[in-house]
N, C-alpha and C. Protein backbone atom coordinates (compact mmCIF):
# COMPACT_ATOMS: atom_id res chain seq x y z
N UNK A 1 -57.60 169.10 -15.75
CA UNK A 1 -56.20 169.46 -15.69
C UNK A 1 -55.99 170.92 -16.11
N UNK A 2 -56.74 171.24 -17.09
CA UNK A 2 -56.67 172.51 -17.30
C UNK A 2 -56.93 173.68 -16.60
N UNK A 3 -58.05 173.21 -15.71
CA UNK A 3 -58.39 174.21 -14.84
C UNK A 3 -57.34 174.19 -13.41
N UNK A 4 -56.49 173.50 -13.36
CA UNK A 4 -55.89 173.39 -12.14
C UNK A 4 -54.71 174.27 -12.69
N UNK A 5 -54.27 173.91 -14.27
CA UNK A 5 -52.77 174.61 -14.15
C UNK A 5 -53.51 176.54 -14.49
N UNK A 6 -54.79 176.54 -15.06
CA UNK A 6 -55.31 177.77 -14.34
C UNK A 6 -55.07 178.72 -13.28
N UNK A 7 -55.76 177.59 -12.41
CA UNK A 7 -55.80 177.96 -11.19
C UNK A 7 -54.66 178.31 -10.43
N UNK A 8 -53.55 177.28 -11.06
CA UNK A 8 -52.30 177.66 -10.13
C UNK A 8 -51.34 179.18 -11.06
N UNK A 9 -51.80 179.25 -12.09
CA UNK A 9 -51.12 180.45 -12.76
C UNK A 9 -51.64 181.63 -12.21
N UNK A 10 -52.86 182.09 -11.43
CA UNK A 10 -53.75 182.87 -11.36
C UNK A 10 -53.20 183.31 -9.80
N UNK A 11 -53.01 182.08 -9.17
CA UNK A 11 -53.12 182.19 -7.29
C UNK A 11 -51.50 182.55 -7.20
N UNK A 12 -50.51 182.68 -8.44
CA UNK A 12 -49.06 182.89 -8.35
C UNK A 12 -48.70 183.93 -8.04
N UNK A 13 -49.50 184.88 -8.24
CA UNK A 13 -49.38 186.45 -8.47
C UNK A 13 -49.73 187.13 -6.99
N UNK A 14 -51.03 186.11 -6.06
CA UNK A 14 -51.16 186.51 -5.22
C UNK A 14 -50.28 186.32 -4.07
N UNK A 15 -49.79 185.13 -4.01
CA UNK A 15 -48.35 184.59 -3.42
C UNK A 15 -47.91 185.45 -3.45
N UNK A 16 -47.14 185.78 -4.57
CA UNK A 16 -45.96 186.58 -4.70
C UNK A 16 -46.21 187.99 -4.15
N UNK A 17 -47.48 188.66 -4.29
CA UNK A 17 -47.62 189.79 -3.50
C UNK A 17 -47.86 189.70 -1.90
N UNK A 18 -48.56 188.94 -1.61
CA UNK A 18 -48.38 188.93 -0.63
C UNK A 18 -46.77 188.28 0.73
N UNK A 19 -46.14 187.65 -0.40
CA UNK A 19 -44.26 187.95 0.23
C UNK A 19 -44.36 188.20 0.56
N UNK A 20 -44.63 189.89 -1.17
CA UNK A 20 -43.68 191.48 -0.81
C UNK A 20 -44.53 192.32 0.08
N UNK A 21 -45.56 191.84 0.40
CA UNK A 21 -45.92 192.68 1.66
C UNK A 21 -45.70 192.54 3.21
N UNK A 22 -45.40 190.96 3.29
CA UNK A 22 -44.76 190.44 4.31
C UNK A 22 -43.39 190.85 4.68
N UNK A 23 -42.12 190.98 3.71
CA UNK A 23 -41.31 191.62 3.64
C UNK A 23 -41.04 192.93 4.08
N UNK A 24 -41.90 193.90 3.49
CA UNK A 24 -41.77 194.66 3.27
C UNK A 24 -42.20 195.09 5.41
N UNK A 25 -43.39 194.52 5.34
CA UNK A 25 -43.79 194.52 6.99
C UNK A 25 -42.68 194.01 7.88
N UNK A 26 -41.84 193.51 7.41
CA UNK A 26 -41.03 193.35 8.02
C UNK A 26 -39.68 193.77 8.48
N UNK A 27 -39.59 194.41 7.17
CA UNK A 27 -38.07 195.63 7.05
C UNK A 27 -39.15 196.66 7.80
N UNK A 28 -39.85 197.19 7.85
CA UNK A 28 -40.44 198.33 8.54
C UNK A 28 -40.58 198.35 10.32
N UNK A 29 -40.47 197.02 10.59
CA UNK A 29 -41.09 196.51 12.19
C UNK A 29 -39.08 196.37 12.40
N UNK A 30 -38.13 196.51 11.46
CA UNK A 30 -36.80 196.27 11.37
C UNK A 30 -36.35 197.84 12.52
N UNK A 31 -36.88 198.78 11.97
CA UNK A 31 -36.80 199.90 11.93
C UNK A 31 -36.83 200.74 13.34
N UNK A 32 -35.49 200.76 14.13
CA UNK A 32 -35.74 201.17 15.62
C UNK A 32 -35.32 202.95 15.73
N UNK A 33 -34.54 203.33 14.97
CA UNK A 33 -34.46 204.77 15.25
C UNK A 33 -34.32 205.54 13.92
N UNK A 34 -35.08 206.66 13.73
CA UNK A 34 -35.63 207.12 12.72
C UNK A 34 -35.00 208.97 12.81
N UNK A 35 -34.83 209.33 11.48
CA UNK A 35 -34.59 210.77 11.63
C UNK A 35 -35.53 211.25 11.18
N UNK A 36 -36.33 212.68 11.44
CA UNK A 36 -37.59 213.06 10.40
C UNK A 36 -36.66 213.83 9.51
N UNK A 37 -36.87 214.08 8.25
CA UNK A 37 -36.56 215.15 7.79
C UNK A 37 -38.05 216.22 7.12
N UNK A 38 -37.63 217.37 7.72
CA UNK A 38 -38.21 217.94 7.01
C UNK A 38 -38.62 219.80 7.25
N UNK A 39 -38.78 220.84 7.77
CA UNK A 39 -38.90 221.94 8.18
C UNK A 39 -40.33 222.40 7.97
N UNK A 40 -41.33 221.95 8.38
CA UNK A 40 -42.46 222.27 8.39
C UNK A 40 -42.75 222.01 9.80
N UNK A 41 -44.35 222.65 9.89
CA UNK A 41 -45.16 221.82 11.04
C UNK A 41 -45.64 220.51 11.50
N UNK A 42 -46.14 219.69 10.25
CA UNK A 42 -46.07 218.17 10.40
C UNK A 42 -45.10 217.71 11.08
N UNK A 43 -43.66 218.02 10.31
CA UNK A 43 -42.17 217.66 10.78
C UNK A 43 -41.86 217.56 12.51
N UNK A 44 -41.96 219.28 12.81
CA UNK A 44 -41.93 219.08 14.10
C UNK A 44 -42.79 218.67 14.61
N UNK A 45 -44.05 218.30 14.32
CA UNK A 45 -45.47 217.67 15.40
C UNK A 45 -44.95 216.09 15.27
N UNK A 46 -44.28 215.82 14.31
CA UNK A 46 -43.51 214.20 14.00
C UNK A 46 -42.54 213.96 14.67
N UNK A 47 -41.63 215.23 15.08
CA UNK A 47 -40.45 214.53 16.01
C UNK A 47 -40.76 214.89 17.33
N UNK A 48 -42.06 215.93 17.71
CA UNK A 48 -42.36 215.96 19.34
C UNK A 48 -42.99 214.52 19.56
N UNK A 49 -44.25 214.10 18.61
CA UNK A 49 -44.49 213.03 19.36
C UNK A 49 -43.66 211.32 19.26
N UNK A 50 -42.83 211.32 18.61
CA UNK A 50 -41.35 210.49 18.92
C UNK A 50 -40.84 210.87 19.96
N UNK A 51 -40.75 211.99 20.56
CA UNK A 51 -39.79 212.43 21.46
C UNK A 51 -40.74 212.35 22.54
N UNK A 52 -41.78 211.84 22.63
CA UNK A 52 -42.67 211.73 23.76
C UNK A 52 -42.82 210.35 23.97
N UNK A 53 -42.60 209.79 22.92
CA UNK A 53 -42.43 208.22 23.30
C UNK A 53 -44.24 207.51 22.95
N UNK A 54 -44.68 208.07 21.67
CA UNK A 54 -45.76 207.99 21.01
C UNK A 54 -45.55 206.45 20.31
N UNK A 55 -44.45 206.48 19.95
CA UNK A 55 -44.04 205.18 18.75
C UNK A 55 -42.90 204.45 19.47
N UNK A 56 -42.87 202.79 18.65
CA UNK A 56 -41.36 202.65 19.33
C UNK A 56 -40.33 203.28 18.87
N UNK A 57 -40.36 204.24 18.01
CA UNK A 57 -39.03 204.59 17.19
C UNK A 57 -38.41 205.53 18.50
N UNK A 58 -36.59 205.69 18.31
CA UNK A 58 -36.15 206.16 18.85
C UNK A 58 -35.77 207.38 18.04
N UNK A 59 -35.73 208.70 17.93
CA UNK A 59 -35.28 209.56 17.38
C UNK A 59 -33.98 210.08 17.11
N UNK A 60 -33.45 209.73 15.61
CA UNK A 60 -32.18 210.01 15.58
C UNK A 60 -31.92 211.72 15.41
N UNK A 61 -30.60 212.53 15.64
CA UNK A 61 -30.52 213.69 15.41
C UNK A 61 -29.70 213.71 14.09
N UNK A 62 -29.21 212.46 13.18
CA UNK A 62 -28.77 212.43 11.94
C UNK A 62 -29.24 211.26 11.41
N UNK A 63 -29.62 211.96 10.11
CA UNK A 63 -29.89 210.80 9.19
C UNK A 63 -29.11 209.27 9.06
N UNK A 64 -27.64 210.18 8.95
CA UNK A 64 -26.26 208.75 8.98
C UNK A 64 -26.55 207.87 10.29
N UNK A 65 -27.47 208.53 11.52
CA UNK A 65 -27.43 207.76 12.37
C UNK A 65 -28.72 206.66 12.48
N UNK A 66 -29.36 206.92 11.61
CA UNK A 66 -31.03 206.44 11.59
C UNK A 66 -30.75 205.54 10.64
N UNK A 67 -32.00 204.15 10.93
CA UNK A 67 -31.95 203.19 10.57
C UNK A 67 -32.84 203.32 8.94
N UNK A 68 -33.69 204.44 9.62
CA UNK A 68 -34.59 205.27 8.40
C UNK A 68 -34.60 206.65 8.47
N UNK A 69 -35.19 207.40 7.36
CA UNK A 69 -35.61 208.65 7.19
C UNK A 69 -37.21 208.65 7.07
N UNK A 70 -37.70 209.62 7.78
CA UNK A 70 -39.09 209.32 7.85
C UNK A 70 -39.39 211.44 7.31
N UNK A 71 -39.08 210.89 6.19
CA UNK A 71 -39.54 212.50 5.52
C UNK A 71 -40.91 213.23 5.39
N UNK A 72 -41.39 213.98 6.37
CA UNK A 72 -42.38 214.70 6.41
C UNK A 72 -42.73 216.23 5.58
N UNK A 73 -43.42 216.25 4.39
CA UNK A 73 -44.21 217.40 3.78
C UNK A 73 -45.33 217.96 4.26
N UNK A 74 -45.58 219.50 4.10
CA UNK A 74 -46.94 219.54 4.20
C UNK A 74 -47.61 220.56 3.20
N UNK A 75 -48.58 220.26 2.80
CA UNK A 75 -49.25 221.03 2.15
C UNK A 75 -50.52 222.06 2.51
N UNK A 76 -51.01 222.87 2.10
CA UNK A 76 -52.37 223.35 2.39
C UNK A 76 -53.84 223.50 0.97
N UNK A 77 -54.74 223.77 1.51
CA UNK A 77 -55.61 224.23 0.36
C UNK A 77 -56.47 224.54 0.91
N UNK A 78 -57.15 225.95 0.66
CA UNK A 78 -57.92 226.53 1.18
C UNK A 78 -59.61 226.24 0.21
N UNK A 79 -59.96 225.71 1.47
CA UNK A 79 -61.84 225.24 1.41
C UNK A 79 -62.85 226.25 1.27
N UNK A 80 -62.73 227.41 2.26
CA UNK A 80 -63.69 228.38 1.88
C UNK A 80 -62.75 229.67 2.11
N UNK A 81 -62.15 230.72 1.34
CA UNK A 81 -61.68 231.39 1.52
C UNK A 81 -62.86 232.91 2.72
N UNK A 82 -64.00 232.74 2.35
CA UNK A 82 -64.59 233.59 2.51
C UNK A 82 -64.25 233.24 4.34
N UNK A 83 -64.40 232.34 5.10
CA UNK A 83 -64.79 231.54 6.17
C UNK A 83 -63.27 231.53 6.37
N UNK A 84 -62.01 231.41 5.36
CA UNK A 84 -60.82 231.20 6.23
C UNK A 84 -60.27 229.57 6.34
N UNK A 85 -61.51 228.87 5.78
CA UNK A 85 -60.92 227.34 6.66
C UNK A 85 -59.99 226.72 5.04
N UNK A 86 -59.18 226.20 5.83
CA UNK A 86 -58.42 225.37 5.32
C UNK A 86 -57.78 224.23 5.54
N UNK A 87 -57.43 223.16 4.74
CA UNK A 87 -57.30 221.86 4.63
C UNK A 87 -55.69 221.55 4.99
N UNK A 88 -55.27 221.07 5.85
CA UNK A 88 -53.96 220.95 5.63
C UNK A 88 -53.53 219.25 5.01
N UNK A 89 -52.52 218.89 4.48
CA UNK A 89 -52.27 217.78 3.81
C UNK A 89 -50.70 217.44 4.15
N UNK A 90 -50.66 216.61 4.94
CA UNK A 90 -49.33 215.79 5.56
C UNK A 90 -49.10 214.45 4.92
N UNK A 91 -47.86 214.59 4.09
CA UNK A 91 -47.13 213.39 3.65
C UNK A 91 -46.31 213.21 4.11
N UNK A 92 -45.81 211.65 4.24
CA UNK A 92 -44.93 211.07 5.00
C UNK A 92 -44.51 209.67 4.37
N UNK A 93 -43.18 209.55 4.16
CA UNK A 93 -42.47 208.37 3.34
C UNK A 93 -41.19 207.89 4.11
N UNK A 94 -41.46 206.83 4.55
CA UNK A 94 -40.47 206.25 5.20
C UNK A 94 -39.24 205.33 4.54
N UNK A 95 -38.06 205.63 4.39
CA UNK A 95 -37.33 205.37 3.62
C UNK A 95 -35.92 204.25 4.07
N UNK A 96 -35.42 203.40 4.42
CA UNK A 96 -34.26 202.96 4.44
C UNK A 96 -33.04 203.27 4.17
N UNK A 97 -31.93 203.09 4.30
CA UNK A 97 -30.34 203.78 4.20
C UNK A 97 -29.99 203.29 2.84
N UNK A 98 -30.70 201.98 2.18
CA UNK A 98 -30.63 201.40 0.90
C UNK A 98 -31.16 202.58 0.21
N UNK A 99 -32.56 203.51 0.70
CA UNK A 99 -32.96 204.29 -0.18
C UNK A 99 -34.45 203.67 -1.06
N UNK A 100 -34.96 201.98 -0.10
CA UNK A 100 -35.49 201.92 -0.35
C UNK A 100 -36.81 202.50 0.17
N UNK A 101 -38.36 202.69 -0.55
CA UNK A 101 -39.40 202.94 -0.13
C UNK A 101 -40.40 201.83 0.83
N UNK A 102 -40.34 202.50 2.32
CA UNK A 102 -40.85 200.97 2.52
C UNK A 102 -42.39 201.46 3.42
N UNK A 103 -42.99 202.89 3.61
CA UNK A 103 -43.97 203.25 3.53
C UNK A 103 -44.18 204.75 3.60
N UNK A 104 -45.68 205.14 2.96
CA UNK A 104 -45.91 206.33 2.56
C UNK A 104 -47.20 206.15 2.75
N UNK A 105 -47.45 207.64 3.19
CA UNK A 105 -49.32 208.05 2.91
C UNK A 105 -49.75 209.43 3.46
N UNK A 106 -50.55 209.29 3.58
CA UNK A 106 -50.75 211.39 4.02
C UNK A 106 -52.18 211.24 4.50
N UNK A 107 -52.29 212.34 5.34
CA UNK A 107 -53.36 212.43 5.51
C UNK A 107 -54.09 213.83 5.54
N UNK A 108 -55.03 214.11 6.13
CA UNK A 108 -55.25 215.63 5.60
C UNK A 108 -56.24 216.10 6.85
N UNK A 109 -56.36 217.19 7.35
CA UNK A 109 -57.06 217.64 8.51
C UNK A 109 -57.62 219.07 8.22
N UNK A 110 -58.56 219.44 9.13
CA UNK A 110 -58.99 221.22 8.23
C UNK A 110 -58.44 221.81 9.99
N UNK A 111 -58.52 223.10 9.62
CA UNK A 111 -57.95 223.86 10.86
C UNK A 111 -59.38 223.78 11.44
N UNK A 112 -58.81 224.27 12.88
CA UNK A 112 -59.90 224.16 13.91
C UNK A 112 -59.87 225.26 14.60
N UNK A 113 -60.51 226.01 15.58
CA UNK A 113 -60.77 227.62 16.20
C UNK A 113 -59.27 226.82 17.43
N UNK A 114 -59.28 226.22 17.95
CA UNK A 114 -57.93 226.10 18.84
C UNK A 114 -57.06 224.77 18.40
N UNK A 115 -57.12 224.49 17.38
CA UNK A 115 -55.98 223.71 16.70
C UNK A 115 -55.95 223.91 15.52
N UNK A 116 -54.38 223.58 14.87
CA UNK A 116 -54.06 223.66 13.82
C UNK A 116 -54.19 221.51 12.70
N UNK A 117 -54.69 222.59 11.79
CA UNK A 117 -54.95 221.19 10.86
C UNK A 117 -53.42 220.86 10.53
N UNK A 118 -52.14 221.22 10.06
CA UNK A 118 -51.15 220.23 9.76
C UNK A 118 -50.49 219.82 11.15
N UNK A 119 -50.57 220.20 12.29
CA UNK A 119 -50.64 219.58 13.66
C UNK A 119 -50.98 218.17 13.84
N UNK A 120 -52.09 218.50 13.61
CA UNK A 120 -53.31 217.13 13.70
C UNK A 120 -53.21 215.85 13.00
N UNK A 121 -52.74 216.68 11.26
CA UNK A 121 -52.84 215.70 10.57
C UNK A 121 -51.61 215.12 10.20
N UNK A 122 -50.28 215.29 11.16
CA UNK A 122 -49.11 214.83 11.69
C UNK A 122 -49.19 213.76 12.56
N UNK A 123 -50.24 214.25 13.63
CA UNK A 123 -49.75 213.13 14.58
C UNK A 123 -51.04 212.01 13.85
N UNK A 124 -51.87 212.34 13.22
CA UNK A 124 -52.50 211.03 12.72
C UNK A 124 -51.68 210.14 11.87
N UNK A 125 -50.61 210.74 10.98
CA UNK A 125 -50.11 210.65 10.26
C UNK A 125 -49.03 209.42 10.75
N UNK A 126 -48.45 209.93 11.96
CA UNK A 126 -47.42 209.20 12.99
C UNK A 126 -47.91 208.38 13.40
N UNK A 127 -49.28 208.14 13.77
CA UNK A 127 -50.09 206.96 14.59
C UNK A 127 -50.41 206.15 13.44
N UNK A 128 -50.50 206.25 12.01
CA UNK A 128 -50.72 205.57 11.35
C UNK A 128 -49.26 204.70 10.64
N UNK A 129 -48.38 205.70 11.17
CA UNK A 129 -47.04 204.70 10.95
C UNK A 129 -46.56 203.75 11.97
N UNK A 130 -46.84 204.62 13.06
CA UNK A 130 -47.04 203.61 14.53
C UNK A 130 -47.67 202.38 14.49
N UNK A 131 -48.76 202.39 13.67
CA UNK A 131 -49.72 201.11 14.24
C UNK A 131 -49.24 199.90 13.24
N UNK A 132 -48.37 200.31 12.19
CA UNK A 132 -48.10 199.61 11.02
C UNK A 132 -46.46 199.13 11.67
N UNK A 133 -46.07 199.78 12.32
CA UNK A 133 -44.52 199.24 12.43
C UNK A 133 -44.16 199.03 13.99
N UNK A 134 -45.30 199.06 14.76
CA UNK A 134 -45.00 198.90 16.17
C UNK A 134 -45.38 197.98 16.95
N UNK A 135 -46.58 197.44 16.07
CA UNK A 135 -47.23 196.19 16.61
C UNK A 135 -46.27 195.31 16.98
N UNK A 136 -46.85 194.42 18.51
CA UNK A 136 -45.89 193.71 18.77
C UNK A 136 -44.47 193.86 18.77
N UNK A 137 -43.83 194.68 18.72
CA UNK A 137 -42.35 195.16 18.85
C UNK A 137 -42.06 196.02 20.02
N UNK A 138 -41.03 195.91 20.81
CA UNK A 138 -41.03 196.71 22.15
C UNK A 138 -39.73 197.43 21.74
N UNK A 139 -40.01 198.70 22.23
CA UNK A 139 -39.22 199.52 22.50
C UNK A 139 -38.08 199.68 23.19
């Protein structure tokens, strides 16, 4: 007996997280037109490939009009100064009109002789929000 009310105190926690991840997958797959905010390069490499019809999201031109805010940063850091190359670092947090957080992550790319690393590591960035909130959902 003991080991069962164990067992069931232990497996409660995993339940319960896994809900809030169900939930949470689910307010996100909720999510049909999106504003980016942000004035960088990520930003705009985030709302060209929305505007190309990369994701199902539809692109709002106001926040008040978007179901979310999909706020794009970018950062840099330079790897070998001597050589020039550098790392670019794209964050991205997708937010609700509640203001809740319902995904985030970044990714990071180095420049290339005919592409740019926060380019790159935008639209990976977008395909990785794509594949999380588009599955099975039509446009």
């Amino acid at each position: 007996m003991k080991y069962l009310i164990a067992l069931l105190l232990c497996s409660a926690p995993c339940i319960a997280q896994t809900d809030l991840k169900t939930e949470r997958l689910q307010k996100i797959q909720a999510v049909h037109t999106i504003f980016v905010d942000g004035n960088n390069v990520g930003a705009l490499k985030a709302r060209e490939q929305i505007e190309k019809g990369k994701t199902c999201f539809t692109l709002a031109l106001k926040a008040a009009d978007a179901d979310a805010v999909f706020a794009v940063g970018t950062d840099s850091q330079m790897e070998d100064a001597r050589w020039g190359i550098r790392d670019y670092i794209v964050t991205g947090t997708l937010t609700n009109k509640d203001g809740e957080l319902l995904w985030s992550q970044n990714s990071r790319f180095g420049d290339a002789p005919f592409s740019n690393g926060g380019k790159e590591a935008a639209k990976i960035l977008v395909h990785m929000l794509k594949r999380e909130a588009c599955e099975g959902k039509r446009r």
